[in-house]
C-alpha atoms as a PDB file:
ATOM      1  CA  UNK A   1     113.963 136.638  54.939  1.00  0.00           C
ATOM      2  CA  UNK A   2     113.038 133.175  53.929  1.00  0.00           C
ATOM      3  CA  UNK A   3     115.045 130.374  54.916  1.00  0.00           C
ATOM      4  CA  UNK A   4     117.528 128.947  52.065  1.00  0.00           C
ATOM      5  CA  UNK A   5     118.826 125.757  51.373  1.00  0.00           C
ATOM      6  CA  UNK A   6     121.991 126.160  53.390  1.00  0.00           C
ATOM      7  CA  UNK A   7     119.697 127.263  56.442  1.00  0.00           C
ATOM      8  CA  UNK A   8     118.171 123.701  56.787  1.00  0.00           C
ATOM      9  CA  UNK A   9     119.107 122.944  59.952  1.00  0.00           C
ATOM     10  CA  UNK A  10     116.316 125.149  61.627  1.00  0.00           C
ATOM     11  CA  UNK A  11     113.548 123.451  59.307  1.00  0.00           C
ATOM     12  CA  UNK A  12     110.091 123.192  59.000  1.00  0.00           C
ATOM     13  CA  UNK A  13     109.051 120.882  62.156  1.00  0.00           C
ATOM     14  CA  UNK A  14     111.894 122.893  64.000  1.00  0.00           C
ATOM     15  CA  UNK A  15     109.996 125.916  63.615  1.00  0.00           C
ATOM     16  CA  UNK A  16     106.261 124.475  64.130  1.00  0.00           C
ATOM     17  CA  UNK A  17     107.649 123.154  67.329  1.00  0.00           C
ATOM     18  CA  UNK A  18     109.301 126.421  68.460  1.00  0.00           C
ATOM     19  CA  UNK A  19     105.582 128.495  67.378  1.00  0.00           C
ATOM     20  CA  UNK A  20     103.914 125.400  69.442  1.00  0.00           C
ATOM     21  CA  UNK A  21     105.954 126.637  72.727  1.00  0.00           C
ATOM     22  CA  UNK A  22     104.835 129.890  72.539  1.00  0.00           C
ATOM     23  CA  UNK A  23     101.214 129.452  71.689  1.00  0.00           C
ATOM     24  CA  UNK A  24     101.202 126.877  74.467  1.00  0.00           C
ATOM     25  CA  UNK A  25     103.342 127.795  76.941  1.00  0.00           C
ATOM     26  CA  UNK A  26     105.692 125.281  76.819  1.00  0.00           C
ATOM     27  CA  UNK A  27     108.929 126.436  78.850  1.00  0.00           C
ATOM     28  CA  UNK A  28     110.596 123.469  78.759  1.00  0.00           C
ATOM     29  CA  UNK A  29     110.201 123.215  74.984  1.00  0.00           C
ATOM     30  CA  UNK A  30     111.175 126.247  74.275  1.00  0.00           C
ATOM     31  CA  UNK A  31     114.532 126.009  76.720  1.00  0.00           C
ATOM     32  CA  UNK A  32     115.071 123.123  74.325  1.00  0.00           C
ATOM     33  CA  UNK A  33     114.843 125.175  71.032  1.00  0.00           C
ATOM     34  CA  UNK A  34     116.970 127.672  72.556  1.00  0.00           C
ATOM     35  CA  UNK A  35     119.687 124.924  73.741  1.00  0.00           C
ATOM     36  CA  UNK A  36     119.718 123.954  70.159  1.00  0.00           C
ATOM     37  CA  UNK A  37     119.996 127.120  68.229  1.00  0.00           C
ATOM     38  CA  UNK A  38     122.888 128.135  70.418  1.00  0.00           C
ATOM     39  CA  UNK A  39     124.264 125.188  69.730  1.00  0.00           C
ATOM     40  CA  UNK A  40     124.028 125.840  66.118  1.00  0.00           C
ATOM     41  CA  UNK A  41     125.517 129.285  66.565  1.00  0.00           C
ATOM     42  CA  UNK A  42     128.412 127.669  68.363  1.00  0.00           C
ATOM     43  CA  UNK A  43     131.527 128.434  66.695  1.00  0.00           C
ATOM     44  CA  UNK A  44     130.149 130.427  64.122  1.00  0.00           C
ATOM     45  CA  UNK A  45     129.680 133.537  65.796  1.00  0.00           C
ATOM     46  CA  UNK A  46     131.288 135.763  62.741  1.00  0.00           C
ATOM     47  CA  UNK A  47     129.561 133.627  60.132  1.00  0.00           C
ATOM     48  CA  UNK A  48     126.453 132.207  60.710  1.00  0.00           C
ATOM     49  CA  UNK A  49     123.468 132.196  58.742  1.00  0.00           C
ATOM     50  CA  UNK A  50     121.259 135.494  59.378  1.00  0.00           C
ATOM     51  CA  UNK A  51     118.125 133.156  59.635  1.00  0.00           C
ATOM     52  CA  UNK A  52     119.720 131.327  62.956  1.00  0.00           C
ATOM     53  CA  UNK A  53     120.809 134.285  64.680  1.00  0.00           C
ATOM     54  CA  UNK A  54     116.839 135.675  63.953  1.00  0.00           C
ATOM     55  CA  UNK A  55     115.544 132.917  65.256  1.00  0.00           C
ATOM     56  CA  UNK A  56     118.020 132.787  68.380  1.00  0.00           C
ATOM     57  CA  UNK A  57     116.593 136.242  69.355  1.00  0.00           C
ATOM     58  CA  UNK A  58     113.345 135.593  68.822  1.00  0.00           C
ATOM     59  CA  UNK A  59     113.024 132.335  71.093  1.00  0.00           C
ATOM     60  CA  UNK A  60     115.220 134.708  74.277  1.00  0.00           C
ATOM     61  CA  UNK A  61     112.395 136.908  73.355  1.00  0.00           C
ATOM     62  CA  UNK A  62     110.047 134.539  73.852  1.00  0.00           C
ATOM     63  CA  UNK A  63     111.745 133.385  76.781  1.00  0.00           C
ATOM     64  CA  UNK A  64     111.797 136.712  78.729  1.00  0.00           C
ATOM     65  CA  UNK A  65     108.023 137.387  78.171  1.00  0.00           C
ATOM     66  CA  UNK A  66     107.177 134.225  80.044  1.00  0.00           C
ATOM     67  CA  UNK A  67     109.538 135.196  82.845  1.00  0.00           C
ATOM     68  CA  UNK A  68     108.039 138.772  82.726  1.00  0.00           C
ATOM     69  CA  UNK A  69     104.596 136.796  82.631  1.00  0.00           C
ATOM     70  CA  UNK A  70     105.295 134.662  86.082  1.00  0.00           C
ATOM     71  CA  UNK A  71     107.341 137.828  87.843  1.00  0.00           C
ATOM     72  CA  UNK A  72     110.156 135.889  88.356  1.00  0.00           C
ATOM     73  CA  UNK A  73     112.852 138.380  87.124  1.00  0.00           C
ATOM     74  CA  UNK A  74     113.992 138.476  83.675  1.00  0.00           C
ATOM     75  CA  UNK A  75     117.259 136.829  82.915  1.00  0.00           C
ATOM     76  CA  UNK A  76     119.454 139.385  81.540  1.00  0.00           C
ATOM     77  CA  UNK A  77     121.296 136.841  79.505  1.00  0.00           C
ATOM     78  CA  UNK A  78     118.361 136.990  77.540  1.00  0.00           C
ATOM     79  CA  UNK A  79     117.997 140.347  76.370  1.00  0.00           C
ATOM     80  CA  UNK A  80     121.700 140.739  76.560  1.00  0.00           C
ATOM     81  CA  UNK A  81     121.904 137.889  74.081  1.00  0.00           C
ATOM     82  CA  UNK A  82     119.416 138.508  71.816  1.00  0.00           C
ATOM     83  CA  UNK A  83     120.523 142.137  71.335  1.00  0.00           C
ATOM     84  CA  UNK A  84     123.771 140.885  70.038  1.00  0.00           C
ATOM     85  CA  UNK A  85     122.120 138.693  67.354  1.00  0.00           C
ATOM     86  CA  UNK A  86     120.037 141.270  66.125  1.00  0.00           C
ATOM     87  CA  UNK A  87     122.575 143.873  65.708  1.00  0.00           C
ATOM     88  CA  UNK A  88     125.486 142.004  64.345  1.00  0.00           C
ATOM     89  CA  UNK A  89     122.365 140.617  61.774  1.00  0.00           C
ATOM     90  CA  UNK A  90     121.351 144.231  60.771  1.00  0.00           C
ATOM     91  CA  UNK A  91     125.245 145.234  60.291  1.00  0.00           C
ATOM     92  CA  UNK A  92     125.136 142.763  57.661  1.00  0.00           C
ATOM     93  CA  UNK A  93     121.850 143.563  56.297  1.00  0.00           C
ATOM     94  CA  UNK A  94     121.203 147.072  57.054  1.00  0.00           C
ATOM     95  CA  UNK A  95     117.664 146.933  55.081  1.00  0.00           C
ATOM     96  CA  UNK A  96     116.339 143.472  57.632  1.00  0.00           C
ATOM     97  CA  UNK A  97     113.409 145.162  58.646  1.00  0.00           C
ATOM     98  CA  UNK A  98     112.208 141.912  60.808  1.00  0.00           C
ATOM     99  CA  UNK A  99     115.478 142.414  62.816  1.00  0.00           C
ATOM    100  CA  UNK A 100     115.032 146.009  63.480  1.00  0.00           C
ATOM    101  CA  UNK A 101     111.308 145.314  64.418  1.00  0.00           C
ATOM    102  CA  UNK A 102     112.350 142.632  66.642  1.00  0.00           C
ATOM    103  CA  UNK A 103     115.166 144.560  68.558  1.00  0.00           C
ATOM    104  CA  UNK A 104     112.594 147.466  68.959  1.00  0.00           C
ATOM    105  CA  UNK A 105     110.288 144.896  70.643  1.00  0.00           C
ATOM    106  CA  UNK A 106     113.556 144.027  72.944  1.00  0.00           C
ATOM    107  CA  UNK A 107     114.351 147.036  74.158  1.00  0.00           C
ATOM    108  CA  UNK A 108     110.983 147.966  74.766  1.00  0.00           C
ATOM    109  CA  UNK A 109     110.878 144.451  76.711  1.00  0.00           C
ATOM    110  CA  UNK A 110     113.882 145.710  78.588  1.00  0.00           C
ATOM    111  CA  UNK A 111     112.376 149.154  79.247  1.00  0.00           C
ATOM    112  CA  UNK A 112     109.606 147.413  81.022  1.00  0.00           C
ATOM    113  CA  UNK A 113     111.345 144.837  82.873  1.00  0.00           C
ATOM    114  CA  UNK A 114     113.485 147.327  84.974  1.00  0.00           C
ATOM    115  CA  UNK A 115     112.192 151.068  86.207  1.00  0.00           C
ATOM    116  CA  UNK A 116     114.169 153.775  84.783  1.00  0.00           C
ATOM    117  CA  UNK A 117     115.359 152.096  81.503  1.00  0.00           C
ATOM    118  CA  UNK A 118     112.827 154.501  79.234  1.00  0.00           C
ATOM    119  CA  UNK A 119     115.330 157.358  79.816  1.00  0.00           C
ATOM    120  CA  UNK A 120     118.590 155.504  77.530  1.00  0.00           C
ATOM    121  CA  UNK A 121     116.378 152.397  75.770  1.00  0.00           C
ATOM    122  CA  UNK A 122     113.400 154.339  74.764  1.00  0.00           C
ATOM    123  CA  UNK A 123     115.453 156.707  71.443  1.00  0.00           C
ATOM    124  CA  UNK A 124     116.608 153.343  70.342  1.00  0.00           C
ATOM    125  CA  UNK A 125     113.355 151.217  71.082  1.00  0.00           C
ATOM    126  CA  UNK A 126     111.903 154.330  68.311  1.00  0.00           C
ATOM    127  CA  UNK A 127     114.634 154.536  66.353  1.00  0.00           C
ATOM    128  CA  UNK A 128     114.594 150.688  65.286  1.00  0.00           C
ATOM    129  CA  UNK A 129     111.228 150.996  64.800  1.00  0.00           C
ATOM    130  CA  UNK A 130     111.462 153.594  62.929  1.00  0.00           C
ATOM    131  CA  UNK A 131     113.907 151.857  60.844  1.00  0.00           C
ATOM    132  CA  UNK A 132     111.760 148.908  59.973  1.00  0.00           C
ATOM    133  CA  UNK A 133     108.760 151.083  59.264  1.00  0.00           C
ATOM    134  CA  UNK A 134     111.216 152.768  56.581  1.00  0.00           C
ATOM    135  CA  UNK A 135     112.186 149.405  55.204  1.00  0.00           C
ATOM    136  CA  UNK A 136     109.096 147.505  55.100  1.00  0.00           C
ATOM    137  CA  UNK A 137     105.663 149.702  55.834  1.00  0.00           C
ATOM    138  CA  UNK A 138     103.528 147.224  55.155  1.00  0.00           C
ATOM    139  CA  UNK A 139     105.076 144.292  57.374  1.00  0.00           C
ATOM    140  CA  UNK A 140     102.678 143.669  60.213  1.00  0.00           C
ATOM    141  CA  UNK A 141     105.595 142.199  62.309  1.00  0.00           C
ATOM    142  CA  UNK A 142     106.923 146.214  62.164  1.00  0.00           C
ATOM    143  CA  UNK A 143     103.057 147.816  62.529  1.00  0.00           C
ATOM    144  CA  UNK A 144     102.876 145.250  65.997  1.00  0.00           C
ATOM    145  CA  UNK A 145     105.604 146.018  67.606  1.00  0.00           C
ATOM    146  CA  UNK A 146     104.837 150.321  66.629  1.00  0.00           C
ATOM    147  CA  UNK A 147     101.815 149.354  68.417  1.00  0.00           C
ATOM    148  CA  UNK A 148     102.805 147.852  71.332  1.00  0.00           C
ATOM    149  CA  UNK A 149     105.495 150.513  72.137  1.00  0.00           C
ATOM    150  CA  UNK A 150     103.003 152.933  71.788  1.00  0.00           C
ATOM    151  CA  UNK A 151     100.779 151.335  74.293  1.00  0.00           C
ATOM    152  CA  UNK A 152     103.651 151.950  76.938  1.00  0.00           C
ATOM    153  CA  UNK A 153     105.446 154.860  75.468  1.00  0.00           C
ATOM    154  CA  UNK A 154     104.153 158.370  77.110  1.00  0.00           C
ATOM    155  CA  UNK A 155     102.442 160.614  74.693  1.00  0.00           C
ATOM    156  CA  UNK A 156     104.901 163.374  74.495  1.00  0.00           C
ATOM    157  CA  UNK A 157     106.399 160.528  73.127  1.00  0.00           C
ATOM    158  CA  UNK A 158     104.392 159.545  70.555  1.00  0.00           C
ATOM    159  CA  UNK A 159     102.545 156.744  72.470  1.00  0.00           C
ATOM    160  CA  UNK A 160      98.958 156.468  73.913  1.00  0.00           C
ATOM    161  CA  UNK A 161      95.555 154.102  73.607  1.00  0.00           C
ATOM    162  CA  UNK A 162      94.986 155.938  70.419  1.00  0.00           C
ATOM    163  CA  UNK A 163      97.961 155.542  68.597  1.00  0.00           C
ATOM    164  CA  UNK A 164      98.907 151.722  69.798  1.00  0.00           C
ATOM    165  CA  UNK A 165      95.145 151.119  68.207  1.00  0.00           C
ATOM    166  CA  UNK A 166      95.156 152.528  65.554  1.00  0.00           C
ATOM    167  CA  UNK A 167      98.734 150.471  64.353  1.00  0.00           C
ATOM    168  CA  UNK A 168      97.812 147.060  65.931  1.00  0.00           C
ATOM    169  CA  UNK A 169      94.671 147.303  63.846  1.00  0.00           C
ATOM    170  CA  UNK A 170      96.774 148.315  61.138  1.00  0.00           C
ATOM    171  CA  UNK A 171      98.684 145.228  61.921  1.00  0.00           C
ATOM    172  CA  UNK A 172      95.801 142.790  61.673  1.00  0.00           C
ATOM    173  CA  UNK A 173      94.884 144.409  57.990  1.00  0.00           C
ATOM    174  CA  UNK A 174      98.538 143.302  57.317  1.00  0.00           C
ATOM    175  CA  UNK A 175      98.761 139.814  58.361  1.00  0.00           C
ATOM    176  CA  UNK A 176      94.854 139.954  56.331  1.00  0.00           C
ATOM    177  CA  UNK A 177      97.573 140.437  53.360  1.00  0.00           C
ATOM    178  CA  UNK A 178      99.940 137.838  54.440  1.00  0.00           C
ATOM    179  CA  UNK A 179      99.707 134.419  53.428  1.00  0.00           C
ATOM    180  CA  UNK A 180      99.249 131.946  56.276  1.00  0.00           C
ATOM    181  CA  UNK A 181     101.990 129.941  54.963  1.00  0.00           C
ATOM    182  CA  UNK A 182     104.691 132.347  54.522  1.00  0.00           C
ATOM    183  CA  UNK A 183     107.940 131.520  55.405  1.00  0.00           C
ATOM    184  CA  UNK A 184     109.445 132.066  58.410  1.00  0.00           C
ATOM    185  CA  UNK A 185     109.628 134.885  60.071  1.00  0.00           C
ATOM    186  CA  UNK A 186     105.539 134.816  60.106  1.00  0.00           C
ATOM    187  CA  UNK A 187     104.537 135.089  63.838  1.00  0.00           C
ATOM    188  CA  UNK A 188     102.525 137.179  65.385  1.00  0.00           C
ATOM    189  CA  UNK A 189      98.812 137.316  64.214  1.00  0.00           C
ATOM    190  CA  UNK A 190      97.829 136.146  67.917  1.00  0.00           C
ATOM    191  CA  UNK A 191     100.135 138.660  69.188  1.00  0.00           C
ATOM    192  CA  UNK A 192      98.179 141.685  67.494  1.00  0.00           C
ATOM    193  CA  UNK A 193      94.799 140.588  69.047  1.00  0.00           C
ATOM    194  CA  UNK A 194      96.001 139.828  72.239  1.00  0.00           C
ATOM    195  CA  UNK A 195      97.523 143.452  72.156  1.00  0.00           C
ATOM    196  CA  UNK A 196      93.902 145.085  70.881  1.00  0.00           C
ATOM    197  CA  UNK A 197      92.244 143.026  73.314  1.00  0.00           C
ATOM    198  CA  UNK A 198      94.548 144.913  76.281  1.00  0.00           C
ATOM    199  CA  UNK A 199      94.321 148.491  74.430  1.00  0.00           C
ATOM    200  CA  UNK A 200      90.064 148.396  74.270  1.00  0.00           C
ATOM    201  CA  UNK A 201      90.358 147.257  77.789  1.00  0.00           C
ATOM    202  CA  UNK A 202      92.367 150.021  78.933  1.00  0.00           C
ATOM    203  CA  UNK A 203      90.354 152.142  77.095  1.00  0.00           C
ATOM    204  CA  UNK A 204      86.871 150.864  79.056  1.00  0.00           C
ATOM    205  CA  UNK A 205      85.808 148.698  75.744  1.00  0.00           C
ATOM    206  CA  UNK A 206      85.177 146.072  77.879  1.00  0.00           C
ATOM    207  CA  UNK A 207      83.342 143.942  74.957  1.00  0.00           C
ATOM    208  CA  UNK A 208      85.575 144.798  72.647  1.00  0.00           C
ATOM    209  CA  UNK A 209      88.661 143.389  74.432  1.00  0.00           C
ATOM    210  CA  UNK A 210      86.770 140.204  74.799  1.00  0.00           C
ATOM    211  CA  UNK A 211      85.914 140.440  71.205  1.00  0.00           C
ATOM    212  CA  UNK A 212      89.795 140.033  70.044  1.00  0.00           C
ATOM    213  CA  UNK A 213      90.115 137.709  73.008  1.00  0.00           C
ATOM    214  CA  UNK A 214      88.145 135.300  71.646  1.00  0.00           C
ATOM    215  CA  UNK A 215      88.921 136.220  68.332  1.00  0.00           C
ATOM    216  CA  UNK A 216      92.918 134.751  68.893  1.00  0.00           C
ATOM    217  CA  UNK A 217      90.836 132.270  70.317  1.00  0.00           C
ATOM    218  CA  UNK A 218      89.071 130.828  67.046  1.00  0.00           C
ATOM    219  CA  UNK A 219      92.069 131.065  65.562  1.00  0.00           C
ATOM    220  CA  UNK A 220      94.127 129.110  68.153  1.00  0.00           C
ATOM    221  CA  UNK A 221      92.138 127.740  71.253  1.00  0.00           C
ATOM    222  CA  UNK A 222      95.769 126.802  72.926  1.00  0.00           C
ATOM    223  CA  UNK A 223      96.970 130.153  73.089  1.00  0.00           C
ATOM    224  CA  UNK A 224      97.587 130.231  76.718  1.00  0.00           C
ATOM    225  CA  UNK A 225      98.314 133.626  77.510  1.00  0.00           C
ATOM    226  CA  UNK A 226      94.431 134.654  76.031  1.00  0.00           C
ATOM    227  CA  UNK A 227      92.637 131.585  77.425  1.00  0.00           C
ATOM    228  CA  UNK A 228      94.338 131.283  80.764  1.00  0.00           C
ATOM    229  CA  UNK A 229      95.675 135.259  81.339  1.00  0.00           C
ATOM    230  CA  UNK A 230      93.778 137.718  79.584  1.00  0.00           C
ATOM    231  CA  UNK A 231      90.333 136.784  79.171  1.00  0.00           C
ATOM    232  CA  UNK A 232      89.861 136.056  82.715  1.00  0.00           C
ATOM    233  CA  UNK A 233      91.075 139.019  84.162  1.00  0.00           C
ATOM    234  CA  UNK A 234      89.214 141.084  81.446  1.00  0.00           C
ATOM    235  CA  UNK A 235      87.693 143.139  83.631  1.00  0.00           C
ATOM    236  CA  UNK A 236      90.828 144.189  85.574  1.00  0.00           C
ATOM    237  CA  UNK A 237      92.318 147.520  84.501  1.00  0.00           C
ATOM    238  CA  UNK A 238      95.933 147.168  83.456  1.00  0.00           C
ATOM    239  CA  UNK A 239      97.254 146.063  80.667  1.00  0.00           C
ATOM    240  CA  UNK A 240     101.137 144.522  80.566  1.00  0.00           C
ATOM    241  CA  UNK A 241     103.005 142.730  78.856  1.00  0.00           C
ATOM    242  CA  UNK A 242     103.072 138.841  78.767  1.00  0.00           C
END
């Protein structure tokens, strides 16, 4: 789902700066991104461009896992909207795997965010997933998020330690494959070893956990939810989500 020509608007430097507020932190900056995008959107509910309503739902992603992160209370506006980008996006293009991996990882957001949500959100947290994985098996946006709902899904229903390992490390071989520069959508490398680190933590690999810890680490010494969250409290016992 590369960007095209008529897609310009959310460019290059737009994109680098919206990656920067997430690896950073940066609420402020990403408020800003999201300010901008919806101002984008803005009259062109019915016809905009697939890549801005992506990106839209990505950043209220983005957005929610900080205020999941600080406890504050999700703001439902959030999910709500990003939900609405990602279906009316798949309507159009039935075969978006990204979009259906990305509204997987925001219902399972949701499902986390409010006791009691599993029950209705969890069928269509795995059937979006399941979706993608038809679509596009070998995207390692799809294998992360399979792997993170598995870390939180019970294992009558499909989840456990085992299985979210076994697909986030199935997701690092992926983004292996993936060029470094591909186009946008191309997040999530830190993501996946974050997400190992918490899964060989919960499962008592203590050294292990630090191992991908430091591993997002080399690869991005800013990444603020490793360096400030997670490898501190390594040797605490639950994992959750940023």
């Amino acid at each position: 789902m590369p960007l095209s020509a008529g897609e310009q608007v959310i460019n290059d430097a737009f994109l680098a700066r919206l990656e920067r507020a997430v690896v950073t932190a940066d609420l402020p900056a990403l408020l800003d991104c999201r300010s901008l995008l919806q101002g984008q959107l803005s009259g062109r509910r019915n016809n905009a461009p697939a890549m801005w309503r992506y990106t839209l739902a990505y950043t209220d992603w983005r957005l929610e896992q900080f205020q999941l992160k600080e406890k504050t209370g999700p703001d439902p506006a959030l999910s709500k909207e990003a939900e609405a980008n990602l279906r009316m996006l798949i309507v159009a293009e039935p075969s978006n795997a990204e979009a259906e991996a990305l509204l997987g990882g925001v219902y399972g957001q949701r499902i986390t965010s409010k006791a009691g949500l599993g029950i209705s959100l969890g069928p269509k947290a795995q059937g979006t997933l399941g979706r993608a994985y038809k679509n596009a098996p070998e995207n390692p946006r799809v294998a992360l998020q399979k792997g993170v709902s598995a870390l939180f899904a019970p294992k009558m229903f499909g989840g456990g330690l085992a299985k979210a390992e076994k697909e986030l490390r199935r997701a690092g071989e992926l983004f292996e494959k993936e060029p470094a520069g591909k186009p946008w959508p191309n997040w999530g490398r830190l993501d996946t070893l974050a997400w190992l680190g918490q899964v060989l933590k919960a499962k008592g690999d203590i050294e292990g956990a630090r191992g991908a810890y430091n591993q997002s680490l080399a690869l991005e010494p800013d990444f603020a939810w490793v360096r400030d969250s997670l490898l501190p409290a390594v040797d605490r016992k639950t994992p959750g989500r940023p």
